[in-house]
C-alpha atoms as a PDB file:
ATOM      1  CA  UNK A   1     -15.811  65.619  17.819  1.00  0.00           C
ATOM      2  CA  UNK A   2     -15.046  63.593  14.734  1.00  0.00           C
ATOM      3  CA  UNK A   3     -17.798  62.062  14.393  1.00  0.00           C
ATOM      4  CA  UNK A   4     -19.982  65.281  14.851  1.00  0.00           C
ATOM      5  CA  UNK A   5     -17.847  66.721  12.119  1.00  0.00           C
ATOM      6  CA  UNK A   6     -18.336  63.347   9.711  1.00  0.00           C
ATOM      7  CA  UNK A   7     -22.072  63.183  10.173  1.00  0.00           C
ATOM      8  CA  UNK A   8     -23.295  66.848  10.310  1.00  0.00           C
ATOM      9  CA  UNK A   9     -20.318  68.859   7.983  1.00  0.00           C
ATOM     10  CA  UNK A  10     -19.533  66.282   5.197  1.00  0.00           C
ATOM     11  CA  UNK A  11     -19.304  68.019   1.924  1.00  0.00           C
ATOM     12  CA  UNK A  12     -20.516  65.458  -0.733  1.00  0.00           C
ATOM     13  CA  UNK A  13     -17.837  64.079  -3.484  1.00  0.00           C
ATOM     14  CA  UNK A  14     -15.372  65.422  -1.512  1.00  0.00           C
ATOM     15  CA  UNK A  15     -11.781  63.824  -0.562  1.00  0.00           C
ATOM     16  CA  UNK A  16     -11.746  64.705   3.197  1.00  0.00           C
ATOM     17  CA  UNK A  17     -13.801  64.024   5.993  1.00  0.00           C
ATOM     18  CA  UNK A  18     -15.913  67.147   7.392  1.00  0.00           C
ATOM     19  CA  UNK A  19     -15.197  68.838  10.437  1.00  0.00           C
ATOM     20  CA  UNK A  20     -16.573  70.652  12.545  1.00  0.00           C
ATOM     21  CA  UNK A  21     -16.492  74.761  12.214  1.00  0.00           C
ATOM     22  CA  UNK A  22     -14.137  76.948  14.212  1.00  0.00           C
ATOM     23  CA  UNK A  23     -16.433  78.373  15.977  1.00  0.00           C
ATOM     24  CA  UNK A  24     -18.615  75.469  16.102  1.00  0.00           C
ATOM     25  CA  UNK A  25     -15.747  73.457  17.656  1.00  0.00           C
ATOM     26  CA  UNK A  26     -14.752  76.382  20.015  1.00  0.00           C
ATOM     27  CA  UNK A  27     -18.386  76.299  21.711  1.00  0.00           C
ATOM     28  CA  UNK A  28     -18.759  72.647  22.004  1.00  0.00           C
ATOM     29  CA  UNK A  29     -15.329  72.690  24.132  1.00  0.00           C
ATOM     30  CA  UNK A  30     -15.830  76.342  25.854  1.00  0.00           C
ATOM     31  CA  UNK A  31     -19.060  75.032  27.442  1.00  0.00           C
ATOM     32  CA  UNK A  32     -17.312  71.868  28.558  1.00  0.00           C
ATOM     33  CA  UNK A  33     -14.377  74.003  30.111  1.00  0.00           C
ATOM     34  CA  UNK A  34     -16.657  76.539  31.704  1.00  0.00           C
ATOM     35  CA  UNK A  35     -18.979  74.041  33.271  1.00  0.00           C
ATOM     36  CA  UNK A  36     -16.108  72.508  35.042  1.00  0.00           C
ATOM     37  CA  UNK A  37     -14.696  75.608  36.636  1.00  0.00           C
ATOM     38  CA  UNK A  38     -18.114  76.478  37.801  1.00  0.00           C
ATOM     39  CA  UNK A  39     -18.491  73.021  39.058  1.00  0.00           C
ATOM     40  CA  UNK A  40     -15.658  72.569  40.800  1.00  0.00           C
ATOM     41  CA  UNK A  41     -15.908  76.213  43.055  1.00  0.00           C
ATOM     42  CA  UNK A  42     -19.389  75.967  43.771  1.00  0.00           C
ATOM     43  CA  UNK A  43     -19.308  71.804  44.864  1.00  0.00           C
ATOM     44  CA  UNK A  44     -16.268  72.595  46.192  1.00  0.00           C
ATOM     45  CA  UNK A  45     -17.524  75.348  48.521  1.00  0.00           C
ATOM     46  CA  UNK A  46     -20.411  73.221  49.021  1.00  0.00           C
ATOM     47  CA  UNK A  47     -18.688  69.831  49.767  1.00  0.00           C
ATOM     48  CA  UNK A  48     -17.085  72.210  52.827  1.00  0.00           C
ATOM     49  CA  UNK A  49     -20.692  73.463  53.667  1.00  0.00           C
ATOM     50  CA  UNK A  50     -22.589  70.574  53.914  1.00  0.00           C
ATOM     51  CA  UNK A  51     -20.203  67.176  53.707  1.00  0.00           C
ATOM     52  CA  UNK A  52     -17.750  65.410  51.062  1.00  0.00           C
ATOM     53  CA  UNK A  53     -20.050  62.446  50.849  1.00  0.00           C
ATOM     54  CA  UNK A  54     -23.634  63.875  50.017  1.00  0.00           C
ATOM     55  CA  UNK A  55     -22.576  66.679  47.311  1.00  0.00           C
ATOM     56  CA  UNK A  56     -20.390  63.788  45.816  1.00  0.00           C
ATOM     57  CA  UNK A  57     -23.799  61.692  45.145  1.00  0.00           C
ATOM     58  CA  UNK A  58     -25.513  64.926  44.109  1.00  0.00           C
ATOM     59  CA  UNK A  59     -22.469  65.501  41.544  1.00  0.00           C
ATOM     60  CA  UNK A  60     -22.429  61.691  40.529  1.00  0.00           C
ATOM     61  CA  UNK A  61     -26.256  61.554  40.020  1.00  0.00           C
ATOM     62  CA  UNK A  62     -26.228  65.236  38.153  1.00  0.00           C
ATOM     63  CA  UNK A  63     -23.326  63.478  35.434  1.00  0.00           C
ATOM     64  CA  UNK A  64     -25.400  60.800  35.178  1.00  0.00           C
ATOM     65  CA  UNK A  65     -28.871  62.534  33.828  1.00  0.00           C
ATOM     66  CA  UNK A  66     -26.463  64.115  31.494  1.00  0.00           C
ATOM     67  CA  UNK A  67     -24.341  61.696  30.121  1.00  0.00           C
ATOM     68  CA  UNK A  68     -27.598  60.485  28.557  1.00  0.00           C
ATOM     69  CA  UNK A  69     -29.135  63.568  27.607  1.00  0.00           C
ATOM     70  CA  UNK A  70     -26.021  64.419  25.942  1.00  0.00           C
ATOM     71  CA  UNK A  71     -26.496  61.312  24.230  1.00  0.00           C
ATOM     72  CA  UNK A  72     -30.286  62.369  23.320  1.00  0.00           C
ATOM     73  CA  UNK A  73     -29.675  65.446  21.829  1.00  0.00           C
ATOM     74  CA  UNK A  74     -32.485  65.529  19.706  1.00  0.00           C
ATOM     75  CA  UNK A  75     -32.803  66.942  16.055  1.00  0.00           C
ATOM     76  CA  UNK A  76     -31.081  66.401  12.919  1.00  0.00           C
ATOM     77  CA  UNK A  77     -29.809  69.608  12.017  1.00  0.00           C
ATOM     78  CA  UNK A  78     -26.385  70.462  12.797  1.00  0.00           C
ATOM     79  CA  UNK A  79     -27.544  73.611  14.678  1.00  0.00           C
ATOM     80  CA  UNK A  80     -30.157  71.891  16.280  1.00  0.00           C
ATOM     81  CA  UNK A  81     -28.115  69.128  17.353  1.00  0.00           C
ATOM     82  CA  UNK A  82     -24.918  71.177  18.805  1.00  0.00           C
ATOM     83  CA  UNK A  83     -26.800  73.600  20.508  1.00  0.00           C
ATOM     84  CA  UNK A  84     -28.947  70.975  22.489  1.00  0.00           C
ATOM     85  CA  UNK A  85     -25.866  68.889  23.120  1.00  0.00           C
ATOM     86  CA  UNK A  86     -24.006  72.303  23.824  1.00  0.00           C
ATOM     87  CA  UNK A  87     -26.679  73.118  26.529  1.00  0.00           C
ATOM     88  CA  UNK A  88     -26.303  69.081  28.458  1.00  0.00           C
ATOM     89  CA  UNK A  89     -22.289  69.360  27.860  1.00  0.00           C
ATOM     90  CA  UNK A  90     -22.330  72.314  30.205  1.00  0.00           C
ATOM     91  CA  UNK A  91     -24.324  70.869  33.170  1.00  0.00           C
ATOM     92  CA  UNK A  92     -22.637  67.146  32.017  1.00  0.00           C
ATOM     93  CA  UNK A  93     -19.314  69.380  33.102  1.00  0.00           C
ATOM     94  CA  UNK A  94     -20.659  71.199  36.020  1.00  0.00           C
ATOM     95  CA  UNK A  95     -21.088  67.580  37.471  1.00  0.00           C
ATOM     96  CA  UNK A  96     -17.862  66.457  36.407  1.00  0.00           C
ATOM     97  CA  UNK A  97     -16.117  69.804  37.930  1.00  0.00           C
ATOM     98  CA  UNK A  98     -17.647  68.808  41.643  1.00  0.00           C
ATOM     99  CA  UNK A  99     -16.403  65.369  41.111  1.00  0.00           C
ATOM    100  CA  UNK A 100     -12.740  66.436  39.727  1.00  0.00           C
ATOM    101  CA  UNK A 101     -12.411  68.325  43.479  1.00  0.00           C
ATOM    102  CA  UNK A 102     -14.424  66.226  45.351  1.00  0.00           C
ATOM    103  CA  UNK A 103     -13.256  62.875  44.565  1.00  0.00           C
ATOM    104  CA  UNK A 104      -9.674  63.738  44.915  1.00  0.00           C
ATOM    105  CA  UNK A 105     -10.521  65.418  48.589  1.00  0.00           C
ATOM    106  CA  UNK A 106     -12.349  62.068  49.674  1.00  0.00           C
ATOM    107  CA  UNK A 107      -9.065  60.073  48.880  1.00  0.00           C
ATOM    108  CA  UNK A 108      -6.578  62.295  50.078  1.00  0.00           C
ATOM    109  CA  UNK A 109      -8.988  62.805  53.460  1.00  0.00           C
ATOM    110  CA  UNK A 110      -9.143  58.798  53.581  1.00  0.00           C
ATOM    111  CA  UNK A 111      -5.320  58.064  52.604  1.00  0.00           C
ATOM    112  CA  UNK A 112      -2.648  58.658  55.188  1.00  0.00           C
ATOM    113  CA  UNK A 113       0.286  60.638  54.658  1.00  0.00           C
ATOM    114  CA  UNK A 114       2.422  58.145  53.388  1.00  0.00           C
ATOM    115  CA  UNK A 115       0.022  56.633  50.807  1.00  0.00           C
ATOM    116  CA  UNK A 116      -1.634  60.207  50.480  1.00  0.00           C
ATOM    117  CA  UNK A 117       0.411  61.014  46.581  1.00  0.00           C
ATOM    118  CA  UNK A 118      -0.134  57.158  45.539  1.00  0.00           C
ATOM    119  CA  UNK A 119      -4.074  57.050  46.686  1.00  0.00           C
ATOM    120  CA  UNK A 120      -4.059  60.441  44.364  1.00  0.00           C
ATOM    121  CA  UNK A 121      -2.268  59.104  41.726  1.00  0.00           C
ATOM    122  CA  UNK A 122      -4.400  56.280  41.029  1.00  0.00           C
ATOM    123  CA  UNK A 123      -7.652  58.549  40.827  1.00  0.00           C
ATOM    124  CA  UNK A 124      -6.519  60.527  38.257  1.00  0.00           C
ATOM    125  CA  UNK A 125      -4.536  57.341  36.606  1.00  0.00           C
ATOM    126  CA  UNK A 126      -8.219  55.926  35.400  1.00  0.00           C
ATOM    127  CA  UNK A 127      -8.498  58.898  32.899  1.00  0.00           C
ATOM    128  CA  UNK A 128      -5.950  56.862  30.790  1.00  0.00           C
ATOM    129  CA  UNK A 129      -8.447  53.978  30.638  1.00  0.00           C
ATOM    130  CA  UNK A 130     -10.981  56.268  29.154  1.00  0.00           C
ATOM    131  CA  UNK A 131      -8.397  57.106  25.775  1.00  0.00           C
ATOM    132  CA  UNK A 132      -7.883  53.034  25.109  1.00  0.00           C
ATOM    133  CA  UNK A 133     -11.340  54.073  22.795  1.00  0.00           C
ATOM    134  CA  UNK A 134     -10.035  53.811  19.315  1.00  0.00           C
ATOM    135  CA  UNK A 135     -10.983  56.461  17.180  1.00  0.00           C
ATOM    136  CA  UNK A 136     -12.673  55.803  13.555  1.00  0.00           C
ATOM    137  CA  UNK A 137     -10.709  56.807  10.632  1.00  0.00           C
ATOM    138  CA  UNK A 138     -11.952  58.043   7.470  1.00  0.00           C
ATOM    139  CA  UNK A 139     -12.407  55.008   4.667  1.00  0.00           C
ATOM    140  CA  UNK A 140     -11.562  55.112   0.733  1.00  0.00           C
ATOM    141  CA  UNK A 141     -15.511  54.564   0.886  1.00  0.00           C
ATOM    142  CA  UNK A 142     -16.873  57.585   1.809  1.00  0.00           C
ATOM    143  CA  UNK A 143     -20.619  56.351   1.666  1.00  0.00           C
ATOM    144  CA  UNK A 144     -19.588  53.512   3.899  1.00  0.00           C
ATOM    145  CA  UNK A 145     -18.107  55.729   6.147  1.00  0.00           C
ATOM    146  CA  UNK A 146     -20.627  57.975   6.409  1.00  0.00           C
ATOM    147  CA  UNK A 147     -23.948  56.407   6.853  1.00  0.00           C
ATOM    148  CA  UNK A 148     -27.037  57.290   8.887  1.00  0.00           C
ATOM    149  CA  UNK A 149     -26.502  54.713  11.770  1.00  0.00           C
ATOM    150  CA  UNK A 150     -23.218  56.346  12.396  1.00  0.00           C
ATOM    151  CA  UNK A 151     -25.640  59.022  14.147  1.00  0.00           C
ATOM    152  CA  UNK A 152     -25.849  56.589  16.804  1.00  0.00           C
ATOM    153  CA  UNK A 153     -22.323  55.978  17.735  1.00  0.00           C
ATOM    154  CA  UNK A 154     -20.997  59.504  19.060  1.00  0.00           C
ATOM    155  CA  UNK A 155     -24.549  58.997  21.120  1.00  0.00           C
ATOM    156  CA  UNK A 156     -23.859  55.905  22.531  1.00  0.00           C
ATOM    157  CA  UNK A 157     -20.257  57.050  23.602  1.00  0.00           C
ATOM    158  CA  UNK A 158     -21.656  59.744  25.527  1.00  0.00           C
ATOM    159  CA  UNK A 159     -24.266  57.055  27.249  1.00  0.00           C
ATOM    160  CA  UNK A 160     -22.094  54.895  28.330  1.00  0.00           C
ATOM    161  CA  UNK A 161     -20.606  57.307  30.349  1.00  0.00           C
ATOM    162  CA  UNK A 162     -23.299  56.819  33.051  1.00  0.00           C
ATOM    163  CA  UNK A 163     -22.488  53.275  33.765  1.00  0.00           C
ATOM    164  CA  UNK A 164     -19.350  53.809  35.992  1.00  0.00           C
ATOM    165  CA  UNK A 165     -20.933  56.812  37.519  1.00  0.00           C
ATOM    166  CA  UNK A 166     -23.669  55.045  38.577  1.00  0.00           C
ATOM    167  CA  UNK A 167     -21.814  51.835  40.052  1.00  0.00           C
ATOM    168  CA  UNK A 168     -19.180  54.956  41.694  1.00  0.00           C
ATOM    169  CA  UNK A 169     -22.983  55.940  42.956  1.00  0.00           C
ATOM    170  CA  UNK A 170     -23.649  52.817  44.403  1.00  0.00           C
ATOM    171  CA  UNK A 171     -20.471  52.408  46.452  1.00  0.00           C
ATOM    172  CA  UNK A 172     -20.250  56.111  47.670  1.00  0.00           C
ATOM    173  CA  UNK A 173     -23.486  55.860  49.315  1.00  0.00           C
ATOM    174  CA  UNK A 174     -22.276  52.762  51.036  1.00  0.00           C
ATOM    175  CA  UNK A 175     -19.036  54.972  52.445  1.00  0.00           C
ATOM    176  CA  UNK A 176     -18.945  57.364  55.666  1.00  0.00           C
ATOM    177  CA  UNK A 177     -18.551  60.500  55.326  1.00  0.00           C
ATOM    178  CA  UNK A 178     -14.451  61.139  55.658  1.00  0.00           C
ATOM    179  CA  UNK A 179     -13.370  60.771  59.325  1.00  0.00           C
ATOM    180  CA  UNK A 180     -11.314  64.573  58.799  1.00  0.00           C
ATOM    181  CA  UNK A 181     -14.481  66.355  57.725  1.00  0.00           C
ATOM    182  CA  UNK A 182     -16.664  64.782  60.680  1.00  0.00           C
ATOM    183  CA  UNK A 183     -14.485  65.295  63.506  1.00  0.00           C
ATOM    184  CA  UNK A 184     -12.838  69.045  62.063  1.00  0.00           C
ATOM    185  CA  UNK A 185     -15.848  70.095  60.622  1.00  0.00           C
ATOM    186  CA  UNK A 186     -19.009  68.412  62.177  1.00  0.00           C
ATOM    187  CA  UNK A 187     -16.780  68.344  65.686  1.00  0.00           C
ATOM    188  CA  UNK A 188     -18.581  64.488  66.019  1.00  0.00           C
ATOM    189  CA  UNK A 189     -15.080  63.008  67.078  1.00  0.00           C
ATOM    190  CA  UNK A 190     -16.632  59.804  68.522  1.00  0.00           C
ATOM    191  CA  UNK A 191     -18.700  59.222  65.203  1.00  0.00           C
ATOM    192  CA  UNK A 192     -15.819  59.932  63.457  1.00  0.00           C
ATOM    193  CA  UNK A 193     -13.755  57.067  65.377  1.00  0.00           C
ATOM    194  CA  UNK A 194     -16.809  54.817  64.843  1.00  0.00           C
ATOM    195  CA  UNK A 195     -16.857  55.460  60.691  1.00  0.00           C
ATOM    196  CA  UNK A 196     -12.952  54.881  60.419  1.00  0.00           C
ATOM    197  CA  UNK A 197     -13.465  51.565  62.369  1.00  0.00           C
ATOM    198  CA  UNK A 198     -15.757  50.519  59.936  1.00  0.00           C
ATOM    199  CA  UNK A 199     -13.600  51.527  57.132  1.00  0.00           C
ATOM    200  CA  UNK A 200     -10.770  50.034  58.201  1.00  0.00           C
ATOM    201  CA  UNK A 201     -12.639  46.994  60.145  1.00  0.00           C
ATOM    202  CA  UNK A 202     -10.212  47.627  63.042  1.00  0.00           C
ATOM    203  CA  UNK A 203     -11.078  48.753  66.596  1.00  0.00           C
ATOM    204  CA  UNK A 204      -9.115  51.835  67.094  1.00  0.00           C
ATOM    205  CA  UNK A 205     -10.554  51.560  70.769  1.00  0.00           C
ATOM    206  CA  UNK A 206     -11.076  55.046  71.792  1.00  0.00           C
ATOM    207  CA  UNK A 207     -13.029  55.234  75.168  1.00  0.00           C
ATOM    208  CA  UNK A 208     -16.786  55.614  74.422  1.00  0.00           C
ATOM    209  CA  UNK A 209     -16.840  58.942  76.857  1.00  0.00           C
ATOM    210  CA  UNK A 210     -14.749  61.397  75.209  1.00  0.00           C
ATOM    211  CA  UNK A 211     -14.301  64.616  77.021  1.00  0.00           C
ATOM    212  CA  UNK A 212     -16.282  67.094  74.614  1.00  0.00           C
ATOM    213  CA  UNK A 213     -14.704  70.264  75.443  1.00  0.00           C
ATOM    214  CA  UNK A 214     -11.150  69.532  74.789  1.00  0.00           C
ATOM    215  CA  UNK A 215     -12.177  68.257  71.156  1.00  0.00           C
ATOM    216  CA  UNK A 216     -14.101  71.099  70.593  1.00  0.00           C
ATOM    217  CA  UNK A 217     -11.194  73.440  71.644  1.00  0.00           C
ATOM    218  CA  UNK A 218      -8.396  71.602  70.160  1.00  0.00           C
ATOM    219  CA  UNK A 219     -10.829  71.889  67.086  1.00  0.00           C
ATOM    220  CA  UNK A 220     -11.506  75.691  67.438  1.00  0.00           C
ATOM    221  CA  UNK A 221      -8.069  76.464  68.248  1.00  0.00           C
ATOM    222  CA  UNK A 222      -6.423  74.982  66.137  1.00  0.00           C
ATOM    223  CA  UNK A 223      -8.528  74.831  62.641  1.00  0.00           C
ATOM    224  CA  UNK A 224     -10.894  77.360  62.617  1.00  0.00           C
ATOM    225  CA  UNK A 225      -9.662  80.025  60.241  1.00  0.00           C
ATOM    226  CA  UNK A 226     -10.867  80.981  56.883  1.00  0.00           C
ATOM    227  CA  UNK A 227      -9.144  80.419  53.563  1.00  0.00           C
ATOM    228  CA  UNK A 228      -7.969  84.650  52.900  1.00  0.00           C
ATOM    229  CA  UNK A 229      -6.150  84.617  56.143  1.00  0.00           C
ATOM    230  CA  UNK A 230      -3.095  85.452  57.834  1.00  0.00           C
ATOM    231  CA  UNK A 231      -3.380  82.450  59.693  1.00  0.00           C
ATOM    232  CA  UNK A 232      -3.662  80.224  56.475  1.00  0.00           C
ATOM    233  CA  UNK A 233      -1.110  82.038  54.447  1.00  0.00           C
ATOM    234  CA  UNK A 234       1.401  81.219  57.076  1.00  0.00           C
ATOM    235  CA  UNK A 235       0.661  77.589  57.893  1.00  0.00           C
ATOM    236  CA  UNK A 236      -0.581  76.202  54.136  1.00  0.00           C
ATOM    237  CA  UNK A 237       0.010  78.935  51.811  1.00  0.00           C
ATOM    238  CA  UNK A 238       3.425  77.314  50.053  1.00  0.00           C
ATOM    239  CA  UNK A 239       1.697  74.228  50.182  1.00  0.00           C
ATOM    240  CA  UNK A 240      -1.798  75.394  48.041  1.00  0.00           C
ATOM    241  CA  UNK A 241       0.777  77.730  45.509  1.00  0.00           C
ATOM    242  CA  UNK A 242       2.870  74.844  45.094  1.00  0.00           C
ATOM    243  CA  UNK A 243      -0.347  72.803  44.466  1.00  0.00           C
ATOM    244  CA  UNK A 244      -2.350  75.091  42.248  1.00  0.00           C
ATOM    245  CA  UNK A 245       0.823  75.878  40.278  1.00  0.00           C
ATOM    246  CA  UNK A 246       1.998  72.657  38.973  1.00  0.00           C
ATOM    247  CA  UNK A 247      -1.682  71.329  38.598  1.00  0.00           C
ATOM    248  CA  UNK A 248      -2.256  74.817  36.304  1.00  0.00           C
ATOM    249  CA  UNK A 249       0.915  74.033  34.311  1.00  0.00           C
ATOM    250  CA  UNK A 250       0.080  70.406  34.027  1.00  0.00           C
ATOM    251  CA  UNK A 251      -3.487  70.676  32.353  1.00  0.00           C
ATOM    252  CA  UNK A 252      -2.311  73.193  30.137  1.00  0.00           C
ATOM    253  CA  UNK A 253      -0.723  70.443  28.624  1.00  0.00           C
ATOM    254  CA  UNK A 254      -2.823  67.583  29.263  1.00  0.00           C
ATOM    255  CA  UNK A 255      -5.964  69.289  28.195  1.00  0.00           C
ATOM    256  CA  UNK A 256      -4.650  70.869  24.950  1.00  0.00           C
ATOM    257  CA  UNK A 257      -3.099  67.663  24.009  1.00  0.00           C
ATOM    258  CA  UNK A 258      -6.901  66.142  24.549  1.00  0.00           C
ATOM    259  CA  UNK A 259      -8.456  68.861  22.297  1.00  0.00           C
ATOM    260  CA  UNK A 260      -5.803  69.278  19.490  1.00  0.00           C
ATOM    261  CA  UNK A 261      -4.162  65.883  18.888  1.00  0.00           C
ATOM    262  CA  UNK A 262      -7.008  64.603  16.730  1.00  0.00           C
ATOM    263  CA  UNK A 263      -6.334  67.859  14.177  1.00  0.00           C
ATOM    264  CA  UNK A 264      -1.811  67.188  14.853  1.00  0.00           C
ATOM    265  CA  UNK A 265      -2.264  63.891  13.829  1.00  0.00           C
ATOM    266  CA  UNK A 266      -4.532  64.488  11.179  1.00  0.00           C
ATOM    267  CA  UNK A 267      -2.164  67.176   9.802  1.00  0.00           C
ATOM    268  CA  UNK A 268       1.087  64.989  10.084  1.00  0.00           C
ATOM    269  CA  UNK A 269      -0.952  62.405   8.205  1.00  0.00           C
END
């Protein structure tokens, strides 16, 4: 965002660095913001549909095309610029939406209850690698500062995205599909057995002729119930409101903090 505003807004002779607009500014995060709620309700909903593993590949590969799109907005008009890299952001966040949910439901449906918060916890902790990026500041020479190749930088950023989503690609094809969603969902309970003996590279040593109806029935008994029932409210409805709630009231903070700092900091001098 700094850069955009030093390449594309800077007002020559003048003292300070240019910024972006207000509005300008308030598009190039809305779209980001409004991809990833889209993204994560509809590859949620479809991560339940079809399987965890497959829609997280589709999700990867999707943030991958437009990490370096993004990065090849083309044009060299402001308007031109920000409205192609406007139109990428969105979809580049409608990827990163389906991976927000679907990552964290992989580990959580891998991790045991006891390891279940720490396994979590050390998804989201690799967001803090991503801010060890030191941001340019704004020399005495503003020609120096300034310059055409600078045009390059804010694209490279954004290209270098794709590298850990494509090694993430890599591994996650090489992964089962989560042993919960194969034996609740797919009711295979011996294939599940099979996939977390691989993961785990024990033998769990179920008996290889598994009596299929009382799987199925503990399954249907059991788990079948949609999300806007009474059956759900009783059993897990404290648990997703005490969920939803403190992640809401978290990224409140943690996203404003990511949007507005660079202006604080820059006001505080």
């Amino acid at each position: 965002m700094k850069l955009l505003g030093h390449i594309y807004y800077h007002v020559d002779a003048s003292s300070k660095p240019g910024s972006l607009p207000p509005n300008v500014s308030a598009a190039v995060n809305g779209v980001a913001f409004s991809g990833t709620l889209t993204g994560q309700l509809f590859f949620g909903w479809l991560g339940d549909k079809i399987g965890r593993k497959k829609i997280y590949g589709m999700t990867l590969m999707l943030m991958c095309i437009c990490f370096i799109a993004s990065g090849l907005s083309f044009g060299r008009e402001p308007e031109t610029v920000l409205t192609t890299l406007c139109f990428f952001r969105f979809w580049l966040s409608f990827g990163i939406g389906g991976d927000y949910s679907l990552s964290a439901t992989i580990m959580s449906e891998y991790a045991n209850k006891k390891t279940r918060g720490a396994f979590i916890a050390a998804v989201f902790a690799m967001q803090g690698f991503g801010m060890l990026f030191k941001e340019p500041t704004y020399k005495v020479d503003v020609l120096g500062s300034t310059v055409p190749q600078a045009d390059y930088v804010w694209r490279i950023i954004l290209m270098v995205g794709a590298l850990p989503a494509l090694l993430t690609y890599y591994w996650s094809m090489k992964m089962p599909e989560t042993a919960r969603y194969t034996a609740l969902v797919d009711k295979k309970v011996q294939q599940a057995t099979v996939d977390m003996e691989k993961v785990m590279k024990v033998e769990i040593g179920t008996e290889k002729k598994e009596p299929k109806v009382s799987a199925t029935s503990a399954v249907k008994s059991n788990n079948e119930f949609g999300l806007f029932t009474k059956q759900f409210l009783s059993r897990h409805g404290l648990h997703l409101l005490g969920t939803t709630s403190t992640w809401f009231l978290l990224d409140i903070a943690y996203y404003s903090q990511n949007l507005f700092q660079k202006d604080i900091l820059s006001a505080i001098g």
